[in-house]
N, C-alpha and C. Protein backbone atom coordinates (compact mmCIF):
# COMPACT_ATOMS: atom_id res chain seq x y z
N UNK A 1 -13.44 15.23 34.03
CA UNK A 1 -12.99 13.86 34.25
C UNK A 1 -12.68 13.22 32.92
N UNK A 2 -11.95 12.25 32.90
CA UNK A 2 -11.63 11.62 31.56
C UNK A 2 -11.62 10.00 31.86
N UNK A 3 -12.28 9.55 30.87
CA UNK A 3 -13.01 7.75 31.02
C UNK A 3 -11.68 7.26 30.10
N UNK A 4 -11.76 5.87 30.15
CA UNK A 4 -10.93 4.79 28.81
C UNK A 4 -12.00 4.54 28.19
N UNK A 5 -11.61 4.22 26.50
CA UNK A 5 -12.70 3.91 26.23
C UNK A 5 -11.86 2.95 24.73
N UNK A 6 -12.87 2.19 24.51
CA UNK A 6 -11.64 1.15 23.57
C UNK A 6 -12.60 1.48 22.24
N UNK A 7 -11.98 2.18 20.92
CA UNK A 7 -12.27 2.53 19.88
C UNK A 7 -12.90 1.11 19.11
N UNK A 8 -14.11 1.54 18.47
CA UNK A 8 -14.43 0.15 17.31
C UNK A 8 -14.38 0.86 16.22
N UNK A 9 -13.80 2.00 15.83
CA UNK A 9 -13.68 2.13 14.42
C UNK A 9 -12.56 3.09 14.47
N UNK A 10 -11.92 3.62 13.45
CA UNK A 10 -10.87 4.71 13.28
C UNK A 10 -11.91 5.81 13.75
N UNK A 11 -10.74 6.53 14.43
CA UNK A 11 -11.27 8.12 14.74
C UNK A 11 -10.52 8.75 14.36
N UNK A 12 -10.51 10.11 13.71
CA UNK A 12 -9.33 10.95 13.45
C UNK A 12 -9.10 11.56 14.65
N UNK A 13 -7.36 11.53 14.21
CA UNK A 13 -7.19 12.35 15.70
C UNK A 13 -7.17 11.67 17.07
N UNK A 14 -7.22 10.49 17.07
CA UNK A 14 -7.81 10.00 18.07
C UNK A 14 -6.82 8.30 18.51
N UNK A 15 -7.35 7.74 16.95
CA UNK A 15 -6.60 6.49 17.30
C UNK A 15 -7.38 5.33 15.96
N UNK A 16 -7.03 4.08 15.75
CA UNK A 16 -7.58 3.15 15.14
C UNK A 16 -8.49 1.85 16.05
N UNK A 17 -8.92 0.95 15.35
CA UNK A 17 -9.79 0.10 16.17
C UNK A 17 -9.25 -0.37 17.03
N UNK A 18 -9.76 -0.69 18.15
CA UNK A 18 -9.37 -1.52 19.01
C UNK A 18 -8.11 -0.63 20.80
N UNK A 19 -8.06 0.49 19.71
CA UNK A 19 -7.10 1.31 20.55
C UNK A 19 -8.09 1.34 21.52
N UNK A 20 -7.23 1.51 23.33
CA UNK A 20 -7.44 1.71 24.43
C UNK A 20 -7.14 3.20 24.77
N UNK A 21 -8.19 4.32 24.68
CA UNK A 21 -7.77 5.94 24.37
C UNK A 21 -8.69 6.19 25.65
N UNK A 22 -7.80 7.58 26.02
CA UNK A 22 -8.64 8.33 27.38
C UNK A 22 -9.10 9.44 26.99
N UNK A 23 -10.34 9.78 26.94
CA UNK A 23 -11.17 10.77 26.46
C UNK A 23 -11.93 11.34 27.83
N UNK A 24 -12.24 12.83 27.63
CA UNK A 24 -13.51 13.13 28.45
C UNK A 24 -14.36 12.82 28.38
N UNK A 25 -15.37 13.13 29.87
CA UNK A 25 -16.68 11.81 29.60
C UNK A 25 -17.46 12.66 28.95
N UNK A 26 -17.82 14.01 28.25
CA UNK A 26 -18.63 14.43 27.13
C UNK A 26 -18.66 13.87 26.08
N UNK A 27 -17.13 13.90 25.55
CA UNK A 27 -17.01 13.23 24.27
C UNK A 27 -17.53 12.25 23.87
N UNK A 28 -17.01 11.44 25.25
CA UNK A 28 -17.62 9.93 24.84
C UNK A 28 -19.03 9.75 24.94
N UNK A 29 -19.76 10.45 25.66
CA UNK A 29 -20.97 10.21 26.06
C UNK A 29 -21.97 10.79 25.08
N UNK A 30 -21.20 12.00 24.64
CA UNK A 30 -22.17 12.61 23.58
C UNK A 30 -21.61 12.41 21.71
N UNK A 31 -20.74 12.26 21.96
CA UNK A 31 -20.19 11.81 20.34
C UNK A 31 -19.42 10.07 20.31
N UNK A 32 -18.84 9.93 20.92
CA UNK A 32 -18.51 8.48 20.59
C UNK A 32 -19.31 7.23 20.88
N UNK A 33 -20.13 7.26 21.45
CA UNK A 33 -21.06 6.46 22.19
C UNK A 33 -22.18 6.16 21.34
N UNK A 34 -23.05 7.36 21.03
CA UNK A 34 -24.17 7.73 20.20
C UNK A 34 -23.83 6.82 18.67
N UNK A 35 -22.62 7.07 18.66
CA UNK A 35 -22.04 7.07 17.13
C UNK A 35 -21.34 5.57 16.86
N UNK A 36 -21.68 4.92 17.72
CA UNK A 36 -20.78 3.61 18.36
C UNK A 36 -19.27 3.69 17.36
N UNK A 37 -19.03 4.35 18.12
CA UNK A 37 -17.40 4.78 17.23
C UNK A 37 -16.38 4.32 18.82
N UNK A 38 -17.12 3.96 20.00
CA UNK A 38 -16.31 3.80 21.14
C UNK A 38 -16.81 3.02 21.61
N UNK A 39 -16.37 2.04 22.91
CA UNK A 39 -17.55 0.90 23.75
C UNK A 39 -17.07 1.92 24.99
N UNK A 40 -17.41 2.01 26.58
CA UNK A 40 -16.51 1.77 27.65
C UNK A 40 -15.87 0.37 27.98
N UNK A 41 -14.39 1.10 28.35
CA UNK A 41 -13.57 -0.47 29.29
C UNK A 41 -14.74 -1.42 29.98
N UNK A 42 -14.58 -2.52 29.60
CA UNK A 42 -15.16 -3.76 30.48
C UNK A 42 -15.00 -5.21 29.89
N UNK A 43 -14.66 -5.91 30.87
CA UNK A 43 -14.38 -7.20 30.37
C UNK A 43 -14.86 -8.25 29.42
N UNK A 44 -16.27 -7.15 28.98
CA UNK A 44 -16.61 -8.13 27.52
C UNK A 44 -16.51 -6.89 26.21
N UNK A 45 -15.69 -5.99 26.65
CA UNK A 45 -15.21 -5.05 25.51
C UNK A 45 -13.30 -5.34 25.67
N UNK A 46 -12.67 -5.90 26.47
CA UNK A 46 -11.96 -6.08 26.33
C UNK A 46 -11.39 -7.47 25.83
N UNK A 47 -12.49 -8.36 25.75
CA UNK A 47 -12.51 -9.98 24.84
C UNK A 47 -12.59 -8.95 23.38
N UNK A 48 -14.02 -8.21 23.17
CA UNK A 48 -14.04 -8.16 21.88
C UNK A 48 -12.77 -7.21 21.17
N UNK A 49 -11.73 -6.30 21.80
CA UNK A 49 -10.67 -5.47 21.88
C UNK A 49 -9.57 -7.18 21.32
N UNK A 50 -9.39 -7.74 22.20
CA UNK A 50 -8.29 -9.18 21.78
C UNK A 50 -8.89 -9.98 20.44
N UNK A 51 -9.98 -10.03 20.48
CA UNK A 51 -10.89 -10.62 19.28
C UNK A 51 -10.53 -9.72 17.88
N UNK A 52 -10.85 -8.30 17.89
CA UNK A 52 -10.33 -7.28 17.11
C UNK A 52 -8.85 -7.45 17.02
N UNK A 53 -7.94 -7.82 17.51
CA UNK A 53 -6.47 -7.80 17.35
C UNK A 53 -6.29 -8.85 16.48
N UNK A 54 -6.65 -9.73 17.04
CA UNK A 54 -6.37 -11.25 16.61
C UNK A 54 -6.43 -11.07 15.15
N UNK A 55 -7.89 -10.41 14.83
CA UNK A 55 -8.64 -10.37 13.30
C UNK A 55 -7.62 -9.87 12.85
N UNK A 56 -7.24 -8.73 13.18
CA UNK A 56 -6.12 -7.18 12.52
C UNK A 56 -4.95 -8.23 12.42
N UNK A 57 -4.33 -8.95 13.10
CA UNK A 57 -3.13 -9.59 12.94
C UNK A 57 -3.17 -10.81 11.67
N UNK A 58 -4.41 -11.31 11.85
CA UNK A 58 -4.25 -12.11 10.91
C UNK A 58 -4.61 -11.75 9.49
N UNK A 59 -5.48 -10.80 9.20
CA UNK A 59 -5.06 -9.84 7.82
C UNK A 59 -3.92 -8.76 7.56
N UNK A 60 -3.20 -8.89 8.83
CA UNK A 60 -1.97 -8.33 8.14
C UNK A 60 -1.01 -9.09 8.06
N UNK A 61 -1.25 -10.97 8.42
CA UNK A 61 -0.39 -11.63 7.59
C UNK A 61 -0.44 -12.24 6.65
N UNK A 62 -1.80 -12.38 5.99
CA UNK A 62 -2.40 -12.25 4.70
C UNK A 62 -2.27 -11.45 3.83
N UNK A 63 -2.33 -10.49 3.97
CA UNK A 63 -1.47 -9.15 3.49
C UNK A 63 -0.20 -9.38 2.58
N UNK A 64 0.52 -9.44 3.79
CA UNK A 64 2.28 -9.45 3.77
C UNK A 64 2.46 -10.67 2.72
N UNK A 65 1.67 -11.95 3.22
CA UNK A 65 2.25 -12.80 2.38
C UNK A 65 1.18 -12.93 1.26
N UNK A 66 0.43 -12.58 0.33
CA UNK A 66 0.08 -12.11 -1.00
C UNK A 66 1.18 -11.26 -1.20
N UNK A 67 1.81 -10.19 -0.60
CA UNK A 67 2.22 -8.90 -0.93
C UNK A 67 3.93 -9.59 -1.65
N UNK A 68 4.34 -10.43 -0.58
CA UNK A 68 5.76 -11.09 -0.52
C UNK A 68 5.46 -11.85 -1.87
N UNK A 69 4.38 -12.62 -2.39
CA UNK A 69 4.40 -13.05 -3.42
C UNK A 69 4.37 -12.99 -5.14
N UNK A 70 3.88 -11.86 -4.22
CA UNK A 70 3.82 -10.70 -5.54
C UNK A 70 5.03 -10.39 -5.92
N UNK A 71 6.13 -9.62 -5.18
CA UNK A 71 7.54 -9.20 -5.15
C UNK A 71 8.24 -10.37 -5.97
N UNK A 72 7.68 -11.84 -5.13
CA UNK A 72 8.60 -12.72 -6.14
C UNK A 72 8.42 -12.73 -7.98
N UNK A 73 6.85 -12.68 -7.90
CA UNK A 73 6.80 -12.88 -9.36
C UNK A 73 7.09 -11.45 -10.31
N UNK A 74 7.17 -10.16 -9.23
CA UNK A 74 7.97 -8.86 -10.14
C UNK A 74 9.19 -9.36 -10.20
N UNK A 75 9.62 -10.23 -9.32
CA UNK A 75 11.30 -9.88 -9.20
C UNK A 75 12.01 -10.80 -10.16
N UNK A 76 11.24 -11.69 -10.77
CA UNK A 76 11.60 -12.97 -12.30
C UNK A 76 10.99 -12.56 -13.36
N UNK A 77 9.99 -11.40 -13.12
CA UNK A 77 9.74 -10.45 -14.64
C UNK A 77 10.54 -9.60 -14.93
N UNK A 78 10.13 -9.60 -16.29
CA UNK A 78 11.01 -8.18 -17.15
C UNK A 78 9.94 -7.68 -18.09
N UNK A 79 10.49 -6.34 -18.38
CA UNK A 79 9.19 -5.74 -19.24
C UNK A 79 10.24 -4.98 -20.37
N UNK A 80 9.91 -5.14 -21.75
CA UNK A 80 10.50 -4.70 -22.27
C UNK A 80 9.54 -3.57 -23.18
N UNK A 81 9.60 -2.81 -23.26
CA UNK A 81 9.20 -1.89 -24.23
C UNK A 81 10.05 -0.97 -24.84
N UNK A 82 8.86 -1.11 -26.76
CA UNK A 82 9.81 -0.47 -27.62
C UNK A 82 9.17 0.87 -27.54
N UNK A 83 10.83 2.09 -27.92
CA UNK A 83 10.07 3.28 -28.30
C UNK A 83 10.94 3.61 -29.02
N UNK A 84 10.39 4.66 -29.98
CA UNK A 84 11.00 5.20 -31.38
C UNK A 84 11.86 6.09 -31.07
N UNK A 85 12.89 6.15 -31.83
CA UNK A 85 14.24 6.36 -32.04
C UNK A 85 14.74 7.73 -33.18
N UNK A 86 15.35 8.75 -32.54
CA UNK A 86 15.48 9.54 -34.27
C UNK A 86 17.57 8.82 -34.46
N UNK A 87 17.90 10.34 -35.06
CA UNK A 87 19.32 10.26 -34.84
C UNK A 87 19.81 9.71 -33.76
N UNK A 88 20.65 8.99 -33.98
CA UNK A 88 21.87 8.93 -32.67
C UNK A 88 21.10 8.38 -31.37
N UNK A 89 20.15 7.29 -31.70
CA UNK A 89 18.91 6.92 -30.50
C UNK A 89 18.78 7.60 -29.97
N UNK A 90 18.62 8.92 -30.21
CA UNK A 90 17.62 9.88 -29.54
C UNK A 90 16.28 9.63 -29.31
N UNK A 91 15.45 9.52 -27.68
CA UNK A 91 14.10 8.85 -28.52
C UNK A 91 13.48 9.75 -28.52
N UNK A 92 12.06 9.62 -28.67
CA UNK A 92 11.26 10.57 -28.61
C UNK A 92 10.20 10.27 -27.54
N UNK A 93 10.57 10.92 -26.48
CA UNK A 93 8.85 10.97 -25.87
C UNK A 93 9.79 10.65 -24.10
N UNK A 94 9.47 9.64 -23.53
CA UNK A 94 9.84 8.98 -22.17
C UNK A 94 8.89 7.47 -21.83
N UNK A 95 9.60 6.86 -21.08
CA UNK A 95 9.11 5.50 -20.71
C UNK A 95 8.97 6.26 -19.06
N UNK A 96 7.44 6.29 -18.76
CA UNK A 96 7.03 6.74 -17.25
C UNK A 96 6.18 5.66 -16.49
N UNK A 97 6.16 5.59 -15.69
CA UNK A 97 5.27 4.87 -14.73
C UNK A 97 4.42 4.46 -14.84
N UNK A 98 3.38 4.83 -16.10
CA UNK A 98 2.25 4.56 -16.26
C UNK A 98 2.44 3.44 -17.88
N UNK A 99 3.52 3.42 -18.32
CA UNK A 99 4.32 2.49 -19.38
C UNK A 99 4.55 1.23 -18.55
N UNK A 100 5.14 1.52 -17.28
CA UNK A 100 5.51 0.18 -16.87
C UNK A 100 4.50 -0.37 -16.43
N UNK A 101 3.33 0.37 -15.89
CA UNK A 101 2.54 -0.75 -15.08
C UNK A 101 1.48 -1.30 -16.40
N UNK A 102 1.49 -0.92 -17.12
CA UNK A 102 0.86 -1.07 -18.27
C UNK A 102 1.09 -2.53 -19.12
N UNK A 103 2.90 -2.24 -18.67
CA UNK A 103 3.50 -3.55 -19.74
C UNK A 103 3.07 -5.42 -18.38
N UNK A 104 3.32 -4.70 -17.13
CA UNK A 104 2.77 -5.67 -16.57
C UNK A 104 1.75 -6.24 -16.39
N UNK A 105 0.56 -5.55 -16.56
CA UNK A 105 -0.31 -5.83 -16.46
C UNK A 105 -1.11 -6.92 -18.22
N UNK A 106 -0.09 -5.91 -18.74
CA UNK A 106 -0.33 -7.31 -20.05
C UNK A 106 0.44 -9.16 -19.69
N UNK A 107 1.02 -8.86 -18.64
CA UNK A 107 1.53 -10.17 -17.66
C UNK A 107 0.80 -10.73 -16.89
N UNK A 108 0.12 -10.20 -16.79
CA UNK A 108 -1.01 -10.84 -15.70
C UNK A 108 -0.83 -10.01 -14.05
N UNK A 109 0.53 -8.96 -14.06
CA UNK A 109 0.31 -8.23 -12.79
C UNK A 109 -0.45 -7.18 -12.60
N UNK A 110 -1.50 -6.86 -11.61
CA UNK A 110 -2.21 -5.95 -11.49
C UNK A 110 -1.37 -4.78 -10.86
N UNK A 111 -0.97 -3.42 -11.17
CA UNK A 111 -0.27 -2.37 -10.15
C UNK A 111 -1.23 -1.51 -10.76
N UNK A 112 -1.08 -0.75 -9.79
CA UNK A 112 -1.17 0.94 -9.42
C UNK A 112 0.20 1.41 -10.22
N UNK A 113 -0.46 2.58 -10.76
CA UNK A 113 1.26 2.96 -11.60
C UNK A 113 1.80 4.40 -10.80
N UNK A 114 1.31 4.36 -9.55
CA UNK A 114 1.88 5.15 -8.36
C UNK A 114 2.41 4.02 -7.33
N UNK A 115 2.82 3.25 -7.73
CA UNK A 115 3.60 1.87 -7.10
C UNK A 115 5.09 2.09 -7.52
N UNK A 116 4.90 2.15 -8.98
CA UNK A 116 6.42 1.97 -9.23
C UNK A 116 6.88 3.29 -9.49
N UNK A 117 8.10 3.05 -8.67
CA UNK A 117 8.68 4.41 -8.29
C UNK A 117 10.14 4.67 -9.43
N UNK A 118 9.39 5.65 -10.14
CA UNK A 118 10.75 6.06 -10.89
C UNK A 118 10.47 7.50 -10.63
N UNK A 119 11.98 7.61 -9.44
CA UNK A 119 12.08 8.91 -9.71
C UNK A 119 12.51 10.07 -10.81
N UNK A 120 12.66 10.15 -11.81
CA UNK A 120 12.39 10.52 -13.35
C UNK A 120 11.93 9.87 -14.68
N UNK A 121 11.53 10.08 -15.64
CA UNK A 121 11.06 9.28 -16.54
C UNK A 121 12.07 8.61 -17.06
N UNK A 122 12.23 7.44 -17.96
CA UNK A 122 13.27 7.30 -18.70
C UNK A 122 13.45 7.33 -20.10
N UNK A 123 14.21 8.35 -20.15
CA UNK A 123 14.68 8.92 -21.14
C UNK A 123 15.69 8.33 -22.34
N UNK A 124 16.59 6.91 -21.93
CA UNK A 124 17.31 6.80 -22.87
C UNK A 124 17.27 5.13 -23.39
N UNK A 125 17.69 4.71 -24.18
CA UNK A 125 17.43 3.31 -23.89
C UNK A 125 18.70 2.05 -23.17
N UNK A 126 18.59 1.00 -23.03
CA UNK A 126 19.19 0.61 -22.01
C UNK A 126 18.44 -0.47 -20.73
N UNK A 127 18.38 -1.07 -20.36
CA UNK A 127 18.02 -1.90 -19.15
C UNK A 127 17.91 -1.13 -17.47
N UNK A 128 16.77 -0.98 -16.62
CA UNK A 128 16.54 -0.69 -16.03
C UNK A 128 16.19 -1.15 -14.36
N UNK A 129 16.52 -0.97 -13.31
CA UNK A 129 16.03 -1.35 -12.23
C UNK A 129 15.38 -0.78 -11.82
N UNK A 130 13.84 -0.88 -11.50
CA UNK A 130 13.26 0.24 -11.45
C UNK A 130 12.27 -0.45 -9.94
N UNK A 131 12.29 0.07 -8.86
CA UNK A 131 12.01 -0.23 -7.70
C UNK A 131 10.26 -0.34 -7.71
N UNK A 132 9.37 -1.15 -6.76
CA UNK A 132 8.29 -1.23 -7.34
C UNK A 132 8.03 -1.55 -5.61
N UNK A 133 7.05 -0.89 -5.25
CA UNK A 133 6.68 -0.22 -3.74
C UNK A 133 5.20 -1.13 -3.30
N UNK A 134 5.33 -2.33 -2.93
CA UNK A 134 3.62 -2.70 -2.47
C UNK A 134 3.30 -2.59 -1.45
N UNK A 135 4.33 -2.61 -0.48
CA UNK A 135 3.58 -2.13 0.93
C UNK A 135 5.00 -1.11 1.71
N UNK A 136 4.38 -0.14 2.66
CA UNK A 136 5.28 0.34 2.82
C UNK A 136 6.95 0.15 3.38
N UNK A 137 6.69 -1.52 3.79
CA UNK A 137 8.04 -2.00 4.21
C UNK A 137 8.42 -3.05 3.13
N UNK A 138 8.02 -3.35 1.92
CA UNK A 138 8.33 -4.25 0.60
C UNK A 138 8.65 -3.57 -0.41
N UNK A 139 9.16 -3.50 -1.02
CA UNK A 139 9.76 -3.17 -2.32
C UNK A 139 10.20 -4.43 -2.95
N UNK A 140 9.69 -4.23 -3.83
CA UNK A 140 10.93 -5.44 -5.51
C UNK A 140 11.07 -4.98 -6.16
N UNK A 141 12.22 -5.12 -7.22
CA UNK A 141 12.63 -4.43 -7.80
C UNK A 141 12.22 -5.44 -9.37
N UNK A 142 11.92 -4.55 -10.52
CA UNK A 142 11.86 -5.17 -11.52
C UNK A 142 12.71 -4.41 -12.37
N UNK A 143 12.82 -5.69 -13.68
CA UNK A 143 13.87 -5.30 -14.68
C UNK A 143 12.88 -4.72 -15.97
N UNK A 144 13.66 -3.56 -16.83
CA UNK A 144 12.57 -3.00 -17.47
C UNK A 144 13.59 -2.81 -18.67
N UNK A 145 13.21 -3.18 -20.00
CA UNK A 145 14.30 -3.03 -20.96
C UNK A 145 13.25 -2.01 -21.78
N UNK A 146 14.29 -1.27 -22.22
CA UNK A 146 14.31 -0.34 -22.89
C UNK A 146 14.57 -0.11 -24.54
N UNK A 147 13.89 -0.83 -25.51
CA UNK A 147 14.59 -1.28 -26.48
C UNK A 147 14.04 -0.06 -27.69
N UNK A 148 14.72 -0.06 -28.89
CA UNK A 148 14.03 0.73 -30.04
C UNK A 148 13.48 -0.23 -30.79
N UNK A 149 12.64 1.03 -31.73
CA UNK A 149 11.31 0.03 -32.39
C UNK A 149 11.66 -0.38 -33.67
């Protein structure tokens, strides 16, 4: 036989909080239950199921809009960093990901320097658009100059 049973925590494999999932009644009875990783369907697990949404919805528009605000203040920065130069501005070395989040963060922005996405290092000098990833549906793009020293 297989029960509903409304998840209170992530399960792998399974589903996230609040999900309404049909399991066998072992599972639930001997691993999800025990483990309060599940409630059974009933009308005061399905208040606390809308109660759980509500919460989830409203930190993911807290989220979004820190996240959106952030984008604005990458998207009116610029980061310029110098690097050394031989012949013929040849430089030496590369400006990588871990340069840029570096120069922002002397700005006052906090990143992850697996945020900003440069797909190769940069190699030459010149002005840059270099895409900058905070949530998986936001991107901003910041300007990154490239100057010699």
């Amino acid at each position: 036989m297989a029960m509903e049973v409304i998840l209170l925590q992530a399960v792998d494999g399974l589903g996230v909080d609040g999900d309404v999932v049909r399991v066998s009644d072992g599972y639930a009875r001997n691993c999800l239950f025990p483990k309060n990783l599940a409630a059974p369907v009933t009308a005061a697990t399905r208040r606390r199921l809308e109660k759980i949404r509500a919460d989830r919805a409203a930190k993911e528009t807290a989220r979004l809009g820190a996240a959106k605000e952030l984008a604005d203040r990458i998207g009116s920065a610029s980061v310029t960093i110098t690097v050394r130069t031989g012949a013929e501005d040849k430089m030496f070395g590369a400006v990588t990901s871990a340069h840029i989040a570096d120069s922002l963060k002397l700005q006052g922005i906090e990143l992850d320097r697996h945020q900003v996405e440069l797909a190769d290092p940069i190699k030459e000098l010149g002005v840059f658009a270099v895409p900058v990833r905070l949530l998986p549906e936001l991107v901003a793009t910041l300007k990154v100059w490239v100057v010699e020293e």
